[in-house]
Protein backbone atom coordinates (compact mmCIF):
# COMPACT_ATOMS: atom_id res chain seq x y z
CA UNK A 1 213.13 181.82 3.58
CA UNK A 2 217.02 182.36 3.20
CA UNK A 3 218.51 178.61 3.67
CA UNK A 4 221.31 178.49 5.98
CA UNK A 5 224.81 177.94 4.74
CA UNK A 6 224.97 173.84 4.79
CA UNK A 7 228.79 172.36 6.18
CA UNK A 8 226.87 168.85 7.85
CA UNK A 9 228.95 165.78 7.43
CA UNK A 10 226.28 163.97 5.99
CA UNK A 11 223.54 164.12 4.82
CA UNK A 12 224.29 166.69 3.40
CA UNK A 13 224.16 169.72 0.56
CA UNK A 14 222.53 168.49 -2.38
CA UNK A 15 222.42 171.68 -5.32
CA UNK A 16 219.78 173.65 -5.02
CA UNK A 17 219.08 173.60 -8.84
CA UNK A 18 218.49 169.46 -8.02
CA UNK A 19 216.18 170.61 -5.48
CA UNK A 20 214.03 172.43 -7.41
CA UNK A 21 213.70 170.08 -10.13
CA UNK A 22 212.94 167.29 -7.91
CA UNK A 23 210.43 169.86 -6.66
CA UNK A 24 209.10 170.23 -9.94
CA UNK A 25 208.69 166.87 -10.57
CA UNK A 26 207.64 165.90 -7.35
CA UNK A 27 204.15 164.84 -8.37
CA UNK A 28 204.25 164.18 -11.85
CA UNK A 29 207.55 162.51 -13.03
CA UNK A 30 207.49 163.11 -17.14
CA UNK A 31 204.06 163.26 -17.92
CA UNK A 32 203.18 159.92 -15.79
CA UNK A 33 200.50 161.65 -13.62
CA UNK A 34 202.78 159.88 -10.38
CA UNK A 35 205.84 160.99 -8.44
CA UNK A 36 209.19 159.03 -9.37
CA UNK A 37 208.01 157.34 -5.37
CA UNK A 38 205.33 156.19 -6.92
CA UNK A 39 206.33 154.16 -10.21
CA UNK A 40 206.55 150.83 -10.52
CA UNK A 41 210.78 150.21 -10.67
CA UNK A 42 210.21 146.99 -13.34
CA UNK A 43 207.80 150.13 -15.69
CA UNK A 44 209.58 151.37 -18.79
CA UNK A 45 209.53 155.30 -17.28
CA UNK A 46 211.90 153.71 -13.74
CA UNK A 47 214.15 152.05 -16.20
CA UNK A 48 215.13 154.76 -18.01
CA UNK A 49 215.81 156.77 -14.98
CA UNK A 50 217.90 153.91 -13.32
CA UNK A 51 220.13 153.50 -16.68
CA UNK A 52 220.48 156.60 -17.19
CA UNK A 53 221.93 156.79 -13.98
CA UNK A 54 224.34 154.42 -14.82
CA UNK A 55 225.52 155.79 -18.07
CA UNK A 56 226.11 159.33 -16.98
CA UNK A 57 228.22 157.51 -14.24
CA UNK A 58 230.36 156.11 -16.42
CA UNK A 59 230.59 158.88 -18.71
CA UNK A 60 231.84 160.99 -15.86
CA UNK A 61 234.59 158.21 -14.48
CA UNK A 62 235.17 157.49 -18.00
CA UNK A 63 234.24 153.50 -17.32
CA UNK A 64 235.52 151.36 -19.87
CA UNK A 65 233.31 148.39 -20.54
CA UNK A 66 235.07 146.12 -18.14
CA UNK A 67 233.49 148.03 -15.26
CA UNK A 68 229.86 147.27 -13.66
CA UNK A 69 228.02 149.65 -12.24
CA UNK A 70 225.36 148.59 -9.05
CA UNK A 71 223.19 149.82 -6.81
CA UNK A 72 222.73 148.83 -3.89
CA UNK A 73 221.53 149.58 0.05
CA UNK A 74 222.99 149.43 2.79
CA UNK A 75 225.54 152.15 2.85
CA UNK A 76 229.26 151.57 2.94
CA UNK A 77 228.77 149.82 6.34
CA UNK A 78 227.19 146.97 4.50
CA UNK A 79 229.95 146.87 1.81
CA UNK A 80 232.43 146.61 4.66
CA UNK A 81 230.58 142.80 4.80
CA UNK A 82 230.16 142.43 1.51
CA UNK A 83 233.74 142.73 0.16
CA UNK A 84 235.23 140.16 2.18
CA UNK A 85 232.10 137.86 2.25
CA UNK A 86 232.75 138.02 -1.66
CA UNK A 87 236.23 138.71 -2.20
CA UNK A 88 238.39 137.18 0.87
CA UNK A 89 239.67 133.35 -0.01
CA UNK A 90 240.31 130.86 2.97
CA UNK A 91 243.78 130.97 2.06
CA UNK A 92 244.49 134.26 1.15
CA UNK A 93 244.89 137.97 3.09
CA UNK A 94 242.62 141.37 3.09
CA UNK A 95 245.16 144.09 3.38
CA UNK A 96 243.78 147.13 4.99
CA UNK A 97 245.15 150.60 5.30
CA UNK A 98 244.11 152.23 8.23
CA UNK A 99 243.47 156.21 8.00
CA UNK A 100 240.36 156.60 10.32
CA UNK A 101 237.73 155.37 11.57
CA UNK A 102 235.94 153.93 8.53
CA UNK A 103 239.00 151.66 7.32
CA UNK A 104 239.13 150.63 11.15
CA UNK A 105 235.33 149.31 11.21
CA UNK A 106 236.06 147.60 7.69
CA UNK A 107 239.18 145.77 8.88
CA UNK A 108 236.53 144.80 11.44
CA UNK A 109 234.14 143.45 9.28
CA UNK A 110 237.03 141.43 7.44
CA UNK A 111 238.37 139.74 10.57
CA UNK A 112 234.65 137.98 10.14
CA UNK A 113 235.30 136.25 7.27
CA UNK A 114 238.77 135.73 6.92
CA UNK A 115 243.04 136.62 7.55
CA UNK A 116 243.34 140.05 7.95
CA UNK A 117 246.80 142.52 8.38
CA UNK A 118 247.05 146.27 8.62
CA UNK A 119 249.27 147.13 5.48
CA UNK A 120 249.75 151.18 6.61
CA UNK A 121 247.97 153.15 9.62
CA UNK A 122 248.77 156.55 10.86
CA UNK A 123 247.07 155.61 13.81
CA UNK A 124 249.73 156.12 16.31
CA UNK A 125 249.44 159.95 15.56
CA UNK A 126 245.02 160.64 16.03
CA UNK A 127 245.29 159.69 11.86
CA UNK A 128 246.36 163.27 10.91
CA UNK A 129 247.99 161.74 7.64
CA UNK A 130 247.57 159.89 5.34
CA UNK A 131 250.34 156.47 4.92
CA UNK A 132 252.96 157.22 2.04
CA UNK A 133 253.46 154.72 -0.57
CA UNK A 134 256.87 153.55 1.00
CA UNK A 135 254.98 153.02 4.45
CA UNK A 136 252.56 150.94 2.71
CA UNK A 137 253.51 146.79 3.31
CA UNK A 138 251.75 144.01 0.50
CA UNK A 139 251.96 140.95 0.73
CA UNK A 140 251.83 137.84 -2.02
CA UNK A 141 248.40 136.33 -0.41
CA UNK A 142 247.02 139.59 -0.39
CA UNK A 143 242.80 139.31 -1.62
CA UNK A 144 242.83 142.49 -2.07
CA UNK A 145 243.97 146.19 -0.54
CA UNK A 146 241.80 148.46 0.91
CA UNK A 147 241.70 151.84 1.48
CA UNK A 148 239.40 154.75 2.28
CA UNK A 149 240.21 157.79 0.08
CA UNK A 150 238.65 160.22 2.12
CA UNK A 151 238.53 160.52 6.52
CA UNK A 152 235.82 162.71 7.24
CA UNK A 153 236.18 162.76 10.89
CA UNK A 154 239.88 163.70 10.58
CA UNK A 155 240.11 165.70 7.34
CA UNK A 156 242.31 163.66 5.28
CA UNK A 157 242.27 162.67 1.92
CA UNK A 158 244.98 160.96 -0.43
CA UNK A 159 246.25 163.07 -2.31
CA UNK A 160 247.72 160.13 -4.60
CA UNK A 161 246.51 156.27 -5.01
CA UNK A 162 248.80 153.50 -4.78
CA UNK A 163 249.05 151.18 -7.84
CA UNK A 164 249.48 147.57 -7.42
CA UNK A 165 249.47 144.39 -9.34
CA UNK A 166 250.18 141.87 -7.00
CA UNK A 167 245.80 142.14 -5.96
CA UNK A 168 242.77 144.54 -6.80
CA UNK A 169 242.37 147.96 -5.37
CA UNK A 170 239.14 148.44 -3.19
CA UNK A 171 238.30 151.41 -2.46
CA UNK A 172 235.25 153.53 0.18
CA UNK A 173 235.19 156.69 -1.60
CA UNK A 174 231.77 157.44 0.37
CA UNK A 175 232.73 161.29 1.37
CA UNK A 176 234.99 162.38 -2.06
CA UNK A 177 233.72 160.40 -4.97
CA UNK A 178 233.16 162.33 -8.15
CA UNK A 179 234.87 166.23 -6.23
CA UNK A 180 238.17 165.02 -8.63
CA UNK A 181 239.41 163.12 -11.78
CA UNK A 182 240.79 159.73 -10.63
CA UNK A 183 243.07 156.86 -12.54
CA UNK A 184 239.49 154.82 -12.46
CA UNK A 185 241.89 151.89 -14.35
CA UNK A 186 244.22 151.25 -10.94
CA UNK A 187 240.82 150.50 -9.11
CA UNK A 188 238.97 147.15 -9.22
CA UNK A 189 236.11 147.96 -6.82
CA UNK A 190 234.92 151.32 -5.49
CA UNK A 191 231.95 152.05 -3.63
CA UNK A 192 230.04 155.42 -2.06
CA UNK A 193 227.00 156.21 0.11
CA UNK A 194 225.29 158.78 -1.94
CA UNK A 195 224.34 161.01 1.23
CA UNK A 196 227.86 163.06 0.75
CA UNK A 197 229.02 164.16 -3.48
CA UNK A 198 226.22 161.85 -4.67
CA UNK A 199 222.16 162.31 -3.49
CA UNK A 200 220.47 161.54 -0.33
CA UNK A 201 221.03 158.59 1.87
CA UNK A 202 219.66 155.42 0.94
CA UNK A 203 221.36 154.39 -2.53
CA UNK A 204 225.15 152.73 -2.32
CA UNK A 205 227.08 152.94 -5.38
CA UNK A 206 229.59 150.23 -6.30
CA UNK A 207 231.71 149.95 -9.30
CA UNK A 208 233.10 146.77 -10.08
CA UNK A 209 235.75 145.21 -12.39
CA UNK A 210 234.41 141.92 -14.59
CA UNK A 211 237.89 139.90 -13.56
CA UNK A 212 236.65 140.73 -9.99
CA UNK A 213 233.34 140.14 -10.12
CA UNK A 214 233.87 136.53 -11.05
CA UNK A 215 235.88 135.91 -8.50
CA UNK A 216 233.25 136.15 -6.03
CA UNK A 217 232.97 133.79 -3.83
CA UNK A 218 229.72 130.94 -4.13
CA UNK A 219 227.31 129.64 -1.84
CA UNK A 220 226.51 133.45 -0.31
CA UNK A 221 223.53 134.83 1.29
CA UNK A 222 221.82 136.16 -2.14
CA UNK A 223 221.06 139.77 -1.00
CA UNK A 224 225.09 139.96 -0.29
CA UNK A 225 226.85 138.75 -3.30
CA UNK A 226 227.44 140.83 -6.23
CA UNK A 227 227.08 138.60 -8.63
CA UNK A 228 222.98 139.03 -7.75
CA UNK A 229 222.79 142.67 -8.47
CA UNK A 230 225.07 142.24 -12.02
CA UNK A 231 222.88 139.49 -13.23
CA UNK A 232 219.94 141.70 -12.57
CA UNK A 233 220.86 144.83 -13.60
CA UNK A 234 220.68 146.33 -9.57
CA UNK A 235 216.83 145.28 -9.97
CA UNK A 236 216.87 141.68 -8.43
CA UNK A 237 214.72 143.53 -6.00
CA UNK A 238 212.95 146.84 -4.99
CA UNK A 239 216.22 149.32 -5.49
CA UNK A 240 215.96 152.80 -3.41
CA UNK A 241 214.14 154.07 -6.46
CA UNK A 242 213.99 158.14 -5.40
CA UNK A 243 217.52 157.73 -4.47
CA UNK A 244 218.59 156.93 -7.14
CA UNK A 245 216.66 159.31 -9.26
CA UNK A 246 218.41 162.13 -7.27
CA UNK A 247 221.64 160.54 -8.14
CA UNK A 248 220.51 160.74 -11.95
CA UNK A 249 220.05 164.91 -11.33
CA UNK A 250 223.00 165.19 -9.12
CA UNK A 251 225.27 163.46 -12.15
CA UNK A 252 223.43 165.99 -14.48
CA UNK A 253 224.57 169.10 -12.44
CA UNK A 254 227.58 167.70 -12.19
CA UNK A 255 228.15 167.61 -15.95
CA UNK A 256 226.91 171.29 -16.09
CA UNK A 257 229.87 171.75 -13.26
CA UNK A 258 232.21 170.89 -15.80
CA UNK A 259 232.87 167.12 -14.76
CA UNK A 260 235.40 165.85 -12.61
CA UNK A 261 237.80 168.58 -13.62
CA UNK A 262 235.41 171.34 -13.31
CA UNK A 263 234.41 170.13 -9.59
CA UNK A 264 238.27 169.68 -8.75
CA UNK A 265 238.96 172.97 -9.70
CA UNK A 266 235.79 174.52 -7.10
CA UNK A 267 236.61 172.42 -4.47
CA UNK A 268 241.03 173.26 -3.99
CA UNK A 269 239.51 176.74 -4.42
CA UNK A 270 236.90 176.29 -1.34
CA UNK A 271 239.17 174.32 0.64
CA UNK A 272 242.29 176.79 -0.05
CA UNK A 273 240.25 179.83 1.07
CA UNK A 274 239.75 177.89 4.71
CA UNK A 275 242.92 176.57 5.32
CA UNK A 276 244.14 180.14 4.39
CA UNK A 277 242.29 181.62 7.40
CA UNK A 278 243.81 178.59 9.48
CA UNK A 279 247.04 179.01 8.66
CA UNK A 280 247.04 183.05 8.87
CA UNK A 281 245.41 182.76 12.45
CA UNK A 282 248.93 182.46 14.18
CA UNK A 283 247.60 179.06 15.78
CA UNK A 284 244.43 180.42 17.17
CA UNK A 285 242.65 177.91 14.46
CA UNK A 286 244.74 174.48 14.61
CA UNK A 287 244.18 171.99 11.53
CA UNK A 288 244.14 168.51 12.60
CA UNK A 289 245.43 167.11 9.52
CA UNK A 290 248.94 167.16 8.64
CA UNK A 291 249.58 169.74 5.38
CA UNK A 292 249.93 166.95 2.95
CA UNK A 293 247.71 165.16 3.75
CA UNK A 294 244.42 167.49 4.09
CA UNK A 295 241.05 167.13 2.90
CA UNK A 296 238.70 169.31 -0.10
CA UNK A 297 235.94 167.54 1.59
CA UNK A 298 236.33 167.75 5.63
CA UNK A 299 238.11 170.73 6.92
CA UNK A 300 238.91 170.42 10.33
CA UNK A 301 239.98 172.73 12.98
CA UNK A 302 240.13 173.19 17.10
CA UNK A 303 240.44 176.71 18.91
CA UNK A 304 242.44 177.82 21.85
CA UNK A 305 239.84 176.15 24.70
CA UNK A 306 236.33 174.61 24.30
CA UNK A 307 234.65 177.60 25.71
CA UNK A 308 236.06 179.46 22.76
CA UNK A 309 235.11 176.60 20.77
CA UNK A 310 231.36 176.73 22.12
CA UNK A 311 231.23 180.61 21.23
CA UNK A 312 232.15 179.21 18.10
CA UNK A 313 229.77 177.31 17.39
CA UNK A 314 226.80 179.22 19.52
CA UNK A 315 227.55 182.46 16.99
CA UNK A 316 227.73 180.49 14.20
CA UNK A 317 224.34 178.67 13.96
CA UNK A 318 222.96 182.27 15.16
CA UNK A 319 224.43 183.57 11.72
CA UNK A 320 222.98 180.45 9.49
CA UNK A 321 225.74 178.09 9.45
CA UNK A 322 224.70 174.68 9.92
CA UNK A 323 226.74 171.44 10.83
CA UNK A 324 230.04 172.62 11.95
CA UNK A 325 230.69 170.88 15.00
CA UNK A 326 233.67 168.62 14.96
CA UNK A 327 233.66 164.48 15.41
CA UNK A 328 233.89 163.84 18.87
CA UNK A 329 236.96 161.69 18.45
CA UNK A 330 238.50 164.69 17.18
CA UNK A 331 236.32 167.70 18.88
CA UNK A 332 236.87 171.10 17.51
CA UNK A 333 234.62 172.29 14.46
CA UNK A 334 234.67 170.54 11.00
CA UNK A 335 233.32 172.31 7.82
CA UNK A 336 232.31 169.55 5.40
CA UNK A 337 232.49 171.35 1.80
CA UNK A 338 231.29 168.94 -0.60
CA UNK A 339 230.30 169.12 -4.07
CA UNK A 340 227.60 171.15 -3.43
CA UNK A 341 228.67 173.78 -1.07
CA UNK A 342 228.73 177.02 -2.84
CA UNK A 343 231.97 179.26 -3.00
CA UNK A 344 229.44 181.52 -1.54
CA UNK A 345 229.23 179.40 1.94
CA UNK A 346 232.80 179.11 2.33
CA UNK A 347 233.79 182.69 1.56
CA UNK A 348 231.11 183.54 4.43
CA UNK A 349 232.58 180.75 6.68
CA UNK A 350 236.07 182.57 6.35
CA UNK A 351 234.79 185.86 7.02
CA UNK A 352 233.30 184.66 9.97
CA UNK A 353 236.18 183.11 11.32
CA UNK A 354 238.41 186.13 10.57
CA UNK A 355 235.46 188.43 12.75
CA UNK A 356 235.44 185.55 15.53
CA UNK A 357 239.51 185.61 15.95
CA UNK A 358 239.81 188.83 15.91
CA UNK A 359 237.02 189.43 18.98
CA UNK A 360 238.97 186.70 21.02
């Protein structure tokens, strides 16, 4: 069977390659006579799989040894909780930048537990960009700042971090983590959902600063403080153990890819051929993001009417593309192009638009 050509928003893509080893493995993980499903996660063979994990993680970021690495469930929506249930003193600010959607249901979460402000928001223009540094306001109580490096819905992406001093960094890098070399050291906590550069849903990574980490606040729910998954090495309970043994073979291919550089270098190339077609199509395919500000990960479009847009889509599932329908906040089409995507899906994606808009 010839798979389709994979855009969704998530779940999404994982490399074939880390299909078919999984495949392989399926019912006999390294000589155990079980699937990986099936091991105990306390047995010598699931340890070695989960630390593994963990290493090749921070090989790739380039960790130093003040950095923890967890995981966790839950998905980003839970560590929208969790950081301010942890991190946000009585007497102190979370600082959140608003690009989209995400960083809006965060700032949510944090009015829960604490004083919040909007430190940046491009709200005021459908979040088509992404706040420069200069538009950015801190304050001295700030807890922390938070951002969301990546806006799937909108296709925006920083294209630059902000540095501060004044309180940790926090970042949701759900939708771009590991597609690009990052300065890992101007971060104090990052955390993904696996089910976009990383595996399939289930497993949340978070990476987390020692100075932080003790900072965390006491007398929390235990499933919801950090401190709980650090002490036990992410195995206080049952972790998402298949999850995270596709993370393990995901962070192998990525090595293969040639690391963070390697990726970066794939995914300007995919995006660039799309927003090539876009830009050459005399306005007949409109990006929603502003040029500065646009995505590797989410490329977003509209077309001249939503019939056109319907044709659009209609012809494009007929000829094996899968998940391009745009956010309905946003409408239009969206071609998500993570890690995984081949050159190959993109380069058919832009041939296909070029045939489509120049039939209509």
């Amino acid at each position: 069977m010839k798979r389709p050509y994979n855009f969704n928003p998530g779940p999404a893509a994982l490399p074939r390659v880390v299909l078919e080893q999984a495949q392989k493995e399926f019912l006999d993980y390294n000589g155990t006579g079980v699937s990986v499903m099936e091991l105990s996660h306390r047995s010598t063979d699931y340890e070695m799989v989960h630390n593994q994990a963990q290493e090749h993680l921070k090989e790739l970021l380039g960790l130093s040894e003040d950095y923890i690495v967890l995981f966790l469930q839950g998905g980003a929506s839970l560590q929208f909780t969790m950081v301010p249930m942890n991190f946000l003193e009585r007497e102190k600010l979370g600082n959140y930048i608003l690009t989209g959607v995400w960083s809006e249901k965060a700032l949510k979460e944090g009015m829960l537990f604490g004083r919040t402000h909007i430190g940046g928001s491009s709200d005021a223009e459908r979040y088509s960009f992404i706040p420069s540094i200069d538009q950015i306001t801190i304050d001295d109580q700030d807890a922390y700042v938070h951002i969301t490096s990546n806006n799937t819905i909108y296709g925006t992406q920083w294209q630059s971090f902000p540095r501060f001093v004044h309180a940790p960094l926090i970042a949701d890098m759900s939708s771009d983590i590991l597609s690009r070399p990052i300065p890992i050291g101007d971060f104090d906590l990052i955390y993904a959902g696996a089910q976009k550069n990383l595996g399939p849903s289930g497993v949340t990574v978070v990476i987390i600063k020692q100075n932080l980490l003790v900072k965390s606040q006491e007398n929390l729910a235990t499933m919801l403080n950090y401190q709980t998954y650090s002490e036990n090495n992410s195995l206080y309970n049952t972790p998402p153990t298949f999850g995270v043994y596709m993370l393990g073979l995901v962070l192998d291919w990525i090595k293969g890819q040639g690391g963070l550089a390697g990726l970066a270098r794939q995914n300007k190339v995919k995006a660039e051929l799309l927003y090539e077609i876009i830009d050459a199509s005399d306005g007949f395919y409109k990006g929603h993001a502003r040029v500065d500000s646009r995505s590797h990960m989410n490329v977003t479009f509209t077309l001249p009417s939503e019939d056109l847009t319907s044709q659009f889509l209609t012809q494009a599932k007929e000829e094996g593309f899968l998940g391009l329908a745009g956010h309905r906040l946003v409408g239009g089409c969206r071609a998500s192009i993570y890690n995984a995507v081949p050159f190959e899906a993109c380069e058919a994606l832009a041939r296909f638009m070029s045939i489509f808009r120049n039939n209509h």
